[in-house]
PDB file of N, CA and C in Angstrom:
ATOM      1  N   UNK A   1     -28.989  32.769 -64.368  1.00  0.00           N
ATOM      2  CA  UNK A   1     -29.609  31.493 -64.074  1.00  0.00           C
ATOM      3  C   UNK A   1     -29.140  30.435 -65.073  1.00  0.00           C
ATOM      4  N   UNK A   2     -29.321  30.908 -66.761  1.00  0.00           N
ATOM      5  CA  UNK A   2     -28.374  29.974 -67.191  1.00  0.00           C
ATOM      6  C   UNK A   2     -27.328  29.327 -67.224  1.00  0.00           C
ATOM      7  N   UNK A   3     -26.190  30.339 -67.184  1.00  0.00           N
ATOM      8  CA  UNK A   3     -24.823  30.153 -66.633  1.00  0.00           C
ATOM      9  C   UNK A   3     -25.074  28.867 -65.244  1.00  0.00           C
ATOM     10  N   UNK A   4     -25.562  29.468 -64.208  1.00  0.00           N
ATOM     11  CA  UNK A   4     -25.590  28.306 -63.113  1.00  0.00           C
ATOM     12  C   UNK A   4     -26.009  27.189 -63.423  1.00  0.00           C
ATOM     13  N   UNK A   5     -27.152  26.993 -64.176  1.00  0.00           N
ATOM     14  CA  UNK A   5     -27.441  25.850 -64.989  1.00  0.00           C
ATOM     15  C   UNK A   5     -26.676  24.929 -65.663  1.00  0.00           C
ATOM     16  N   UNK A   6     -26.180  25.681 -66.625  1.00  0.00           N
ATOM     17  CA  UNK A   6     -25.135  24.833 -67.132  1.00  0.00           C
ATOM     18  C   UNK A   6     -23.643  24.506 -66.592  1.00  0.00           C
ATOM     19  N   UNK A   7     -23.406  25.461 -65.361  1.00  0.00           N
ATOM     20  CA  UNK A   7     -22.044  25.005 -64.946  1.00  0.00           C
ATOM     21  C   UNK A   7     -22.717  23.892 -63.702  1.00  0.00           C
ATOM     22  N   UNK A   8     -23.666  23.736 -63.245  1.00  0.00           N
ATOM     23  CA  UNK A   8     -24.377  22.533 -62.325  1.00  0.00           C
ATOM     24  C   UNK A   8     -24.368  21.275 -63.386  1.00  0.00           C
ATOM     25  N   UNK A   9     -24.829  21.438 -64.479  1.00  0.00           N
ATOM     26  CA  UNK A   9     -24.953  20.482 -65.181  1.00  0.00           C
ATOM     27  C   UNK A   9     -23.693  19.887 -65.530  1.00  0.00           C
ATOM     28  N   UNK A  10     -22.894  20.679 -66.021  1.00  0.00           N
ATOM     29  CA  UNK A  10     -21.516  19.702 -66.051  1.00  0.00           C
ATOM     30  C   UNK A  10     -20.551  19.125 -64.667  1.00  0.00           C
ATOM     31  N   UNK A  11     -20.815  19.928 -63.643  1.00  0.00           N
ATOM     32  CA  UNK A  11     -20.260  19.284 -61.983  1.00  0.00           C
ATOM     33  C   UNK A  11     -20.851  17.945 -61.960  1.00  0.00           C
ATOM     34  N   UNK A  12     -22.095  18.242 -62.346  1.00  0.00           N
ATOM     35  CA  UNK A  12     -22.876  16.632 -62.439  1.00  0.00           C
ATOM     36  C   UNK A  12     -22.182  15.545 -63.063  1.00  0.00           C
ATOM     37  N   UNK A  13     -22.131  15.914 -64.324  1.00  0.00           N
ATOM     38  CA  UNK A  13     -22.007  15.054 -65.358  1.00  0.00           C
ATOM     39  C   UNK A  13     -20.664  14.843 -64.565  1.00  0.00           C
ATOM     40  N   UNK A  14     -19.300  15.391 -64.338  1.00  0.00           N
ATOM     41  CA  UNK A  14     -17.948  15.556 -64.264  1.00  0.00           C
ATOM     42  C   UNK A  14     -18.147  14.646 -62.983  1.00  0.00           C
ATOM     43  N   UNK A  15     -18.404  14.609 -62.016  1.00  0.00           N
ATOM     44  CA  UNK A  15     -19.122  13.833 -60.523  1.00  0.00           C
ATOM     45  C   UNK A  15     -19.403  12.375 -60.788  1.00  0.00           C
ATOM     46  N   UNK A  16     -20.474  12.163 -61.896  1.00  0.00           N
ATOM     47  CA  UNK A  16     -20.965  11.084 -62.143  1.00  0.00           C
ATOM     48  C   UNK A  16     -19.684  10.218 -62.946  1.00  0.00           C
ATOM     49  N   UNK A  17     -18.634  10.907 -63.743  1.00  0.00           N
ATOM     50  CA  UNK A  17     -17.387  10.214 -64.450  1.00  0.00           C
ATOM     51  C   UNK A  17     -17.065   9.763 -63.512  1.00  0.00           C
ATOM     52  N   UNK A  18     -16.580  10.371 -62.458  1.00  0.00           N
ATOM     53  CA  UNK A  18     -15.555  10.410 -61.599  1.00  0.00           C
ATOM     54  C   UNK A  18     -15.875   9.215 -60.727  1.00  0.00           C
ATOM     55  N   UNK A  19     -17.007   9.352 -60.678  1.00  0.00           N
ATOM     56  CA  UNK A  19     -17.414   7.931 -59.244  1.00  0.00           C
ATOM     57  C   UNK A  19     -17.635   7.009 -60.302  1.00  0.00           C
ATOM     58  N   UNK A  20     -17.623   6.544 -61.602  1.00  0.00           N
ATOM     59  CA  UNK A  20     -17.705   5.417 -62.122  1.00  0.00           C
ATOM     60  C   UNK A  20     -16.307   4.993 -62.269  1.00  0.00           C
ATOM     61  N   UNK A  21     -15.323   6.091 -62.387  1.00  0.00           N
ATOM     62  CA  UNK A  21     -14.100   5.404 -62.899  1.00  0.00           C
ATOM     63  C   UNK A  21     -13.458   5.510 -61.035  1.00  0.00           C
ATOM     64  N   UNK A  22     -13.732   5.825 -60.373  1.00  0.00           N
ATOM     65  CA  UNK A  22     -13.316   5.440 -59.069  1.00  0.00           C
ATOM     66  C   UNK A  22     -13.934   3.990 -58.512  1.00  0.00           C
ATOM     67  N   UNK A  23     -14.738   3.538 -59.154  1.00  0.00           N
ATOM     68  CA  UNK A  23     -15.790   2.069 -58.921  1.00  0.00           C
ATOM     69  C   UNK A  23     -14.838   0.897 -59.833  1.00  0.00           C
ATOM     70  N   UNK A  24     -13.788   1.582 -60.978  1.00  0.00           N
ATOM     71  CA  UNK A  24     -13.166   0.837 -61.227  1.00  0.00           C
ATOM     72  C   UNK A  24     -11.423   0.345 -61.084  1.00  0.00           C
ATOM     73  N   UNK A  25     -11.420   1.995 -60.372  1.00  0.00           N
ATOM     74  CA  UNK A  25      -9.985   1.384 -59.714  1.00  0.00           C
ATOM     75  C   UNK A  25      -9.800   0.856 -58.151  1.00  0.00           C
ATOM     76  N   UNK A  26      -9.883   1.596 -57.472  1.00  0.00           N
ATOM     77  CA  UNK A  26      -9.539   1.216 -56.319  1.00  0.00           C
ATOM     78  C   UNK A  26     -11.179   1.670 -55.589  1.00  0.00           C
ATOM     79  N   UNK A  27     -11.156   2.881 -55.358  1.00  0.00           N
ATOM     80  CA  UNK A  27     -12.096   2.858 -54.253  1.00  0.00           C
ATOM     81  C   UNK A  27     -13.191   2.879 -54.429  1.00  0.00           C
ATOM     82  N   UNK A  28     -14.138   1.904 -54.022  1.00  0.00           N
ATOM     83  CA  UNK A  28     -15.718   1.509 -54.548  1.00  0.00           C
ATOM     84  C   UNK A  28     -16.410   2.052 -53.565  1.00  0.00           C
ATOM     85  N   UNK A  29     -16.157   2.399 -52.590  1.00  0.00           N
ATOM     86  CA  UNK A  29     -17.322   3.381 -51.365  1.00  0.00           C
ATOM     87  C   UNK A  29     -16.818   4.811 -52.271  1.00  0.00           C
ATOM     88  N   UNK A  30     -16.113   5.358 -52.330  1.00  0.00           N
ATOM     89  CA  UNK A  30     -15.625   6.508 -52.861  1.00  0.00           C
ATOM     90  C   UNK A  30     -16.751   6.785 -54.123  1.00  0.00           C
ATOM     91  N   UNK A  31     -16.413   6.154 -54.974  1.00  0.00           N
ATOM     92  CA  UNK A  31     -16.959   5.802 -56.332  1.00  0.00           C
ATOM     93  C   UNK A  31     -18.704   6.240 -55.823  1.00  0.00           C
ATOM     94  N   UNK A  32     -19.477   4.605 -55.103  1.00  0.00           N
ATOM     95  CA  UNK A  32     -20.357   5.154 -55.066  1.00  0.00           C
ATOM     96  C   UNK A  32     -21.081   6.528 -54.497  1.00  0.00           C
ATOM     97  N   UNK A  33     -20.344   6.937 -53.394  1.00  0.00           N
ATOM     98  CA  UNK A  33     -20.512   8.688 -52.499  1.00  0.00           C
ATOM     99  C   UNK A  33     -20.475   9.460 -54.035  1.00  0.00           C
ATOM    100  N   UNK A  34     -19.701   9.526 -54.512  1.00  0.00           N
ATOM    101  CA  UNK A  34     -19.393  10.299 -55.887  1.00  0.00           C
ATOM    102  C   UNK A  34     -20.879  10.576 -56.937  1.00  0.00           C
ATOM    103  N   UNK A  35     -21.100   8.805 -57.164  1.00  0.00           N
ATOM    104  CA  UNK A  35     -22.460   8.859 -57.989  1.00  0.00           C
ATOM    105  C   UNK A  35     -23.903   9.490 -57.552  1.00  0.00           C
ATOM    106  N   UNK A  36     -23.703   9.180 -56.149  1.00  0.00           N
ATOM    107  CA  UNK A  36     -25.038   9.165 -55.097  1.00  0.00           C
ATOM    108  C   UNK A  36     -24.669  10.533 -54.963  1.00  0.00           C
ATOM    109  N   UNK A  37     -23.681  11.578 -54.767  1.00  0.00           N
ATOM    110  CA  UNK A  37     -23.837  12.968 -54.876  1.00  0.00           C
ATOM    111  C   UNK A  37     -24.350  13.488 -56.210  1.00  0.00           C
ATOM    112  N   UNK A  38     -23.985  13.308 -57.795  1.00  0.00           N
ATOM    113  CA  UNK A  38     -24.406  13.157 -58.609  1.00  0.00           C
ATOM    114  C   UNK A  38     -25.884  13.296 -58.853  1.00  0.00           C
ATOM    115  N   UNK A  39     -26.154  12.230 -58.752  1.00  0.00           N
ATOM    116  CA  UNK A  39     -27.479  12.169 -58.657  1.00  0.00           C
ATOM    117  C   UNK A  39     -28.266  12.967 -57.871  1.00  0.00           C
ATOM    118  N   UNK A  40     -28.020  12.909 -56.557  1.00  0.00           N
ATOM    119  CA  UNK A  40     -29.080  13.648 -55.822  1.00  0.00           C
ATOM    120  C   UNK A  40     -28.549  15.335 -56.120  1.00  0.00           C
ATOM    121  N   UNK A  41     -27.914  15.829 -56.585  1.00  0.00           N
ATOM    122  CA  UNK A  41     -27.839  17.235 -57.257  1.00  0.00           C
ATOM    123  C   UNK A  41     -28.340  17.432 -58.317  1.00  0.00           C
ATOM    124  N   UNK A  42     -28.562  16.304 -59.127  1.00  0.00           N
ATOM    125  CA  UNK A  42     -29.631  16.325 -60.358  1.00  0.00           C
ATOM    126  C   UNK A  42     -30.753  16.334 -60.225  1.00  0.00           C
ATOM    127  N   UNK A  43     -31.381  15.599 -59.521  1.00  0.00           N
ATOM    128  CA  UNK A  43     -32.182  15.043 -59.011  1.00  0.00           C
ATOM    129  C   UNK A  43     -33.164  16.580 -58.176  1.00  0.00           C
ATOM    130  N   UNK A  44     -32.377  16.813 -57.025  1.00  0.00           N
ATOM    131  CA  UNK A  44     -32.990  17.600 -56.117  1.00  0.00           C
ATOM    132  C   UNK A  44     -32.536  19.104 -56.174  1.00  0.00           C
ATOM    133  N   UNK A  45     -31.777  19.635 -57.406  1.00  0.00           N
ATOM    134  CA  UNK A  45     -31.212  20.992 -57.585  1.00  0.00           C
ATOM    135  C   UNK A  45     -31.482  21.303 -59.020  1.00  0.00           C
ATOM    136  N   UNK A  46     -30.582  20.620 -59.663  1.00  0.00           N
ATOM    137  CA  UNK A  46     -30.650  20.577 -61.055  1.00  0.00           C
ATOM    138  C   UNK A  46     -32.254  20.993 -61.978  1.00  0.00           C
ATOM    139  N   UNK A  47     -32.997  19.819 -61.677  1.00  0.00           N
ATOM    140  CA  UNK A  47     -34.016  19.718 -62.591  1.00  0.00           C
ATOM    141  C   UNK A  47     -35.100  20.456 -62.104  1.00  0.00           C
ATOM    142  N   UNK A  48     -35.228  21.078 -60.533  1.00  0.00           N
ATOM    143  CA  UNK A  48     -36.489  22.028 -60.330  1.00  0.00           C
ATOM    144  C   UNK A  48     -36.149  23.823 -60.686  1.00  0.00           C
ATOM    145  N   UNK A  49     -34.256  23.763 -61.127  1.00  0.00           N
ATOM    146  CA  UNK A  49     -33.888  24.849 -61.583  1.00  0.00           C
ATOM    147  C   UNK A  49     -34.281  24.703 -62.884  1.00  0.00           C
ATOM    148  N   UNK A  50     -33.988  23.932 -63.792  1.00  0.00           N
ATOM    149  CA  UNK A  50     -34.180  24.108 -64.985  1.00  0.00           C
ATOM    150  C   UNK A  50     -35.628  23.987 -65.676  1.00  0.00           C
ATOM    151  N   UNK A  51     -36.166  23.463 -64.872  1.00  0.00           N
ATOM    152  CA  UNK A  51     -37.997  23.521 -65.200  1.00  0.00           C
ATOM    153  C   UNK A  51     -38.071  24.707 -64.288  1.00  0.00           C
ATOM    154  N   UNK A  52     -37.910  25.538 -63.518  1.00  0.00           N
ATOM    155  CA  UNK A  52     -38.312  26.997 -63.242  1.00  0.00           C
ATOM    156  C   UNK A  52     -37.752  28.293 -64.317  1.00  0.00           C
ATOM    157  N   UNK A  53     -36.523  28.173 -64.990  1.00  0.00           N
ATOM    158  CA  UNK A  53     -36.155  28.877 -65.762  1.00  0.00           C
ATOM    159  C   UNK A  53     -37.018  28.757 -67.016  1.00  0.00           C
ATOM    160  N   UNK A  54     -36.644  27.572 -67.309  1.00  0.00           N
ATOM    161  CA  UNK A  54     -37.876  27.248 -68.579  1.00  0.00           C
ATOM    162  C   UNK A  54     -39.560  27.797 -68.879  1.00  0.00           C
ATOM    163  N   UNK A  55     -40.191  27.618 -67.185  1.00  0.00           N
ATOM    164  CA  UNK A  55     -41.446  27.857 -67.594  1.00  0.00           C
ATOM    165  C   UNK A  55     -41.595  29.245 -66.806  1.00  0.00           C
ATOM    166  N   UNK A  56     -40.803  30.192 -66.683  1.00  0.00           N
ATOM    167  CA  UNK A  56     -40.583  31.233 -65.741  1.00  0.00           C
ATOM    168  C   UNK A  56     -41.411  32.227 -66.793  1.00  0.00           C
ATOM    169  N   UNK A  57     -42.645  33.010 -66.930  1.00  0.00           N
ATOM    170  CA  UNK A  57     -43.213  34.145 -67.668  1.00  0.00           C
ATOM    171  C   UNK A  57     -44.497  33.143 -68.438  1.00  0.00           C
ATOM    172  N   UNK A  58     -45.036  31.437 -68.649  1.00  0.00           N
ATOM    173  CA  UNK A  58     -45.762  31.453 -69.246  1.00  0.00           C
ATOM    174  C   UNK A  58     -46.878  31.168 -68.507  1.00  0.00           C
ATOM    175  N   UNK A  59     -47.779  30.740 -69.288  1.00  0.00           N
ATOM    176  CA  UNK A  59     -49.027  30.747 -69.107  1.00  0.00           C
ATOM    177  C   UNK A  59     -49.684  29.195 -68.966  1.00  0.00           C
ATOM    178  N   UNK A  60     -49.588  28.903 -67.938  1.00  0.00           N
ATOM    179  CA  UNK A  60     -50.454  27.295 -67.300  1.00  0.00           C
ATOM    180  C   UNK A  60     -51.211  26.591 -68.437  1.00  0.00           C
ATOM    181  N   UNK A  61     -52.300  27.136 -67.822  1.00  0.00           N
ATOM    182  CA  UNK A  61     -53.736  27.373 -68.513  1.00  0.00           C
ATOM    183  C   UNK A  61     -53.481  26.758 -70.528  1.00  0.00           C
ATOM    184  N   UNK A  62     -52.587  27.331 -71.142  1.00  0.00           N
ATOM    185  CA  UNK A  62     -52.577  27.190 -72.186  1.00  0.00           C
ATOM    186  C   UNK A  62     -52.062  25.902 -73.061  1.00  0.00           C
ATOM    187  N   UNK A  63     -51.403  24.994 -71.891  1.00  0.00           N
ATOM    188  CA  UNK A  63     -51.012  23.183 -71.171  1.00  0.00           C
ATOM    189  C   UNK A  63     -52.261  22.932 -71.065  1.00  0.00           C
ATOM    190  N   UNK A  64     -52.877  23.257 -70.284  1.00  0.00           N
ATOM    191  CA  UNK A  64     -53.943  21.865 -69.668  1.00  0.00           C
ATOM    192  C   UNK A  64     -55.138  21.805 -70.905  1.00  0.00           C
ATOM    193  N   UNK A  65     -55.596  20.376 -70.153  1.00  0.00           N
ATOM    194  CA  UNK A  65     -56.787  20.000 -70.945  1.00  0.00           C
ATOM    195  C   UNK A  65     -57.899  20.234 -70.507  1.00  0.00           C
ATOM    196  N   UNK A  66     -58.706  21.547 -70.619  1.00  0.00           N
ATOM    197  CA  UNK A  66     -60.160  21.843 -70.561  1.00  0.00           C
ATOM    198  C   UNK A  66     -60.906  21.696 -71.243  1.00  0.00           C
ATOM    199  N   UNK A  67     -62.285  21.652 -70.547  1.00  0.00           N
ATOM    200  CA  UNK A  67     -63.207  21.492 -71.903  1.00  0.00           C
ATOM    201  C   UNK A  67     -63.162  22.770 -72.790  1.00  0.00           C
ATOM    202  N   UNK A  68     -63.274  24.178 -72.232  1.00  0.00           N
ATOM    203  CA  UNK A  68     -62.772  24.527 -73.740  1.00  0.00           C
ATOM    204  C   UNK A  68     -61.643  23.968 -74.933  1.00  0.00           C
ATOM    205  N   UNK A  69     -60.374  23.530 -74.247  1.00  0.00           N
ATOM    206  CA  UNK A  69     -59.614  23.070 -75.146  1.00  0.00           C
ATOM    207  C   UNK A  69     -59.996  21.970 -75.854  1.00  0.00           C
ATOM    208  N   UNK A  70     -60.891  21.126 -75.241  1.00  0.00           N
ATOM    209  CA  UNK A  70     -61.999  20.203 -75.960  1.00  0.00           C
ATOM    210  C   UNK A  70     -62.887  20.399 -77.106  1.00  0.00           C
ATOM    211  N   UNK A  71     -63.385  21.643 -76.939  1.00  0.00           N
ATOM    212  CA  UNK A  71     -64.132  21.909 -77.827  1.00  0.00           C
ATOM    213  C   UNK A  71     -63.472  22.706 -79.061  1.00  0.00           C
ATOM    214  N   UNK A  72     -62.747  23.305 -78.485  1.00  0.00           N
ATOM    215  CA  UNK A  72     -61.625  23.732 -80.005  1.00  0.00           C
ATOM    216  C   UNK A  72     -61.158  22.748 -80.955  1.00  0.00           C
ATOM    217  N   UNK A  73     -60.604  21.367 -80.233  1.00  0.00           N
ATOM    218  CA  UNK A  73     -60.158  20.553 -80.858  1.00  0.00           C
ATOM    219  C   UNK A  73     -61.213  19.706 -81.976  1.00  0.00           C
ATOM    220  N   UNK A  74     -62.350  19.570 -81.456  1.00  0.00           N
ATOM    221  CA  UNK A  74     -63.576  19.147 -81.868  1.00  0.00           C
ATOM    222  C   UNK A  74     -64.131  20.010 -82.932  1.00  0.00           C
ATOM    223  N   UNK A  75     -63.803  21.074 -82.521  1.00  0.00           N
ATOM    224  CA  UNK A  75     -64.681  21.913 -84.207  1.00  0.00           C
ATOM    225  C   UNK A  75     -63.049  21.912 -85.175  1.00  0.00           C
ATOM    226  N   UNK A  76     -62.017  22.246 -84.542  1.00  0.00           N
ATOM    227  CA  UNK A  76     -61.323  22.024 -85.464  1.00  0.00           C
ATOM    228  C   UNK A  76     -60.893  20.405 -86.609  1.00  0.00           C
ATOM    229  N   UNK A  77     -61.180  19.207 -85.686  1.00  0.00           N
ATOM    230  CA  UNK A  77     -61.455  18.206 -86.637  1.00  0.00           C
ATOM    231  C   UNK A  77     -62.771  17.880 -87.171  1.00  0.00           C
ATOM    232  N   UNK A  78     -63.598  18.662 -87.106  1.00  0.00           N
ATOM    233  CA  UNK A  78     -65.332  18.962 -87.415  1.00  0.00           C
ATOM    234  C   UNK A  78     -64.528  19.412 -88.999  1.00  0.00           C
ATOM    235  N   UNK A  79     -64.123  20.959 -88.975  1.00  0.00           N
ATOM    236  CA  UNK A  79     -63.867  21.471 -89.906  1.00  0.00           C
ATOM    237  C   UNK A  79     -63.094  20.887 -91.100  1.00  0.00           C
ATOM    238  N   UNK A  80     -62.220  19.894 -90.346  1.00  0.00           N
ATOM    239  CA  UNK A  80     -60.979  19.440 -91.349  1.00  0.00           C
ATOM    240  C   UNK A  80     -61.776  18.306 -92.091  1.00  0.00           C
ATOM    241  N   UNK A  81     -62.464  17.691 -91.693  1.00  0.00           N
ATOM    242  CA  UNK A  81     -63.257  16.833 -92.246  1.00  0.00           C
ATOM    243  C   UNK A  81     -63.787  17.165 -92.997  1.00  0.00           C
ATOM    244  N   UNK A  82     -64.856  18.271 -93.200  1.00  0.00           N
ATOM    245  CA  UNK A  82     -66.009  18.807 -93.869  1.00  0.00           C
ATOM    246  C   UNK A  82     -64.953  19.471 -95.236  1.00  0.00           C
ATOM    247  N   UNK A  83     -63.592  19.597 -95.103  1.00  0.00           N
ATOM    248  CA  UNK A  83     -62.707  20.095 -95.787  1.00  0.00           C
ATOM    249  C   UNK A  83     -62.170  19.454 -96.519  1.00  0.00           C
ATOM    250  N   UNK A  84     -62.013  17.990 -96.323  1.00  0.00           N
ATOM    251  CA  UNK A  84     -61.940  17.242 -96.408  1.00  0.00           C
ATOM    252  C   UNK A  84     -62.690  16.477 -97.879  1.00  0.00           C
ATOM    253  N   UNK A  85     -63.835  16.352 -97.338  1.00  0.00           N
ATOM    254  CA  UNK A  85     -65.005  16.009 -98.002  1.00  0.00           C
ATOM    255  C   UNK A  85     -65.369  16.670 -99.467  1.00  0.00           C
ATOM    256  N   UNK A  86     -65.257  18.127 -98.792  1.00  0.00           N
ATOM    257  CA  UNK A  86     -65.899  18.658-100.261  1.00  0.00           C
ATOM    258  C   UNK A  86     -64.380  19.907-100.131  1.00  0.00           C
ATOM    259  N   UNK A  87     -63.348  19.859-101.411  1.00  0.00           N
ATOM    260  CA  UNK A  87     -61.978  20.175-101.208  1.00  0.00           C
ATOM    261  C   UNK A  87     -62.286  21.874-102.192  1.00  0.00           C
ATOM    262  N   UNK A  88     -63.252  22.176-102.434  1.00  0.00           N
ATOM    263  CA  UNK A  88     -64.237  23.215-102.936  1.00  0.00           C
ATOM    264  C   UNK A  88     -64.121  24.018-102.146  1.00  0.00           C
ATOM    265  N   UNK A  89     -64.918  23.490-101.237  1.00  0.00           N
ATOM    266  CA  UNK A  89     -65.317  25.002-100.565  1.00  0.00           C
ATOM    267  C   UNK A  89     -64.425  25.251 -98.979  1.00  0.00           C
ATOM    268  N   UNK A  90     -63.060  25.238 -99.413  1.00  0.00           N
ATOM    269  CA  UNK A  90     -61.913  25.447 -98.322  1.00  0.00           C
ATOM    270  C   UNK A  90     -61.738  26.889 -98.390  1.00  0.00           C
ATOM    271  N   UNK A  91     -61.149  27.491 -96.904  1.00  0.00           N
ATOM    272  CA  UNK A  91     -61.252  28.759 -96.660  1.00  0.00           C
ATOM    273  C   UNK A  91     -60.392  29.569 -97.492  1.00  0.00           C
TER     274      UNK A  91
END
């Protein structure tokens, strides 16, 4: 999956040269077909591969903002404060 990744990623990139410097010689429909393929392979291949490889084995839940994760955050700046305050009696 990596390998495909990164050889997509450079067709891209290599695609997107190609139709800019075709926009500056001669053929400007060419050029843009070139970019507009580019893109929409980035766009619609590229980036739902590489955010599936990436988050492929973790855990959701451990992203979002719940109120438990609320309340962790809350005793943990509860604590840092009180730690804060009196630099004594730290764990």
């Amino acid at each position: 999956m990596k390998k495909f990744i990164v050889i997509l990623f450079f067709s891209c990139a290599i695609l997107l040269c190609l139709g800019f410097w075709k926009l500056d010689t001669e053929d400007v429909a060419l050029g843009h077909k070139l970019i507009g393929t580019a893109c929409l392979l980035g766009m619609f291949i590229l980036i739902p591969c590489f955010i599936y490889y990436r988050w492929k084995g973790k855990n959701v839940r451990d992203y979002m903002l719940t109120d438990e994760a609320f309340k962790r955050m809350k005793e943990f700046n509860k604590d840092k404060e009180k730690n804060k305050r009196n630099p004594n009696n730290s764990k």
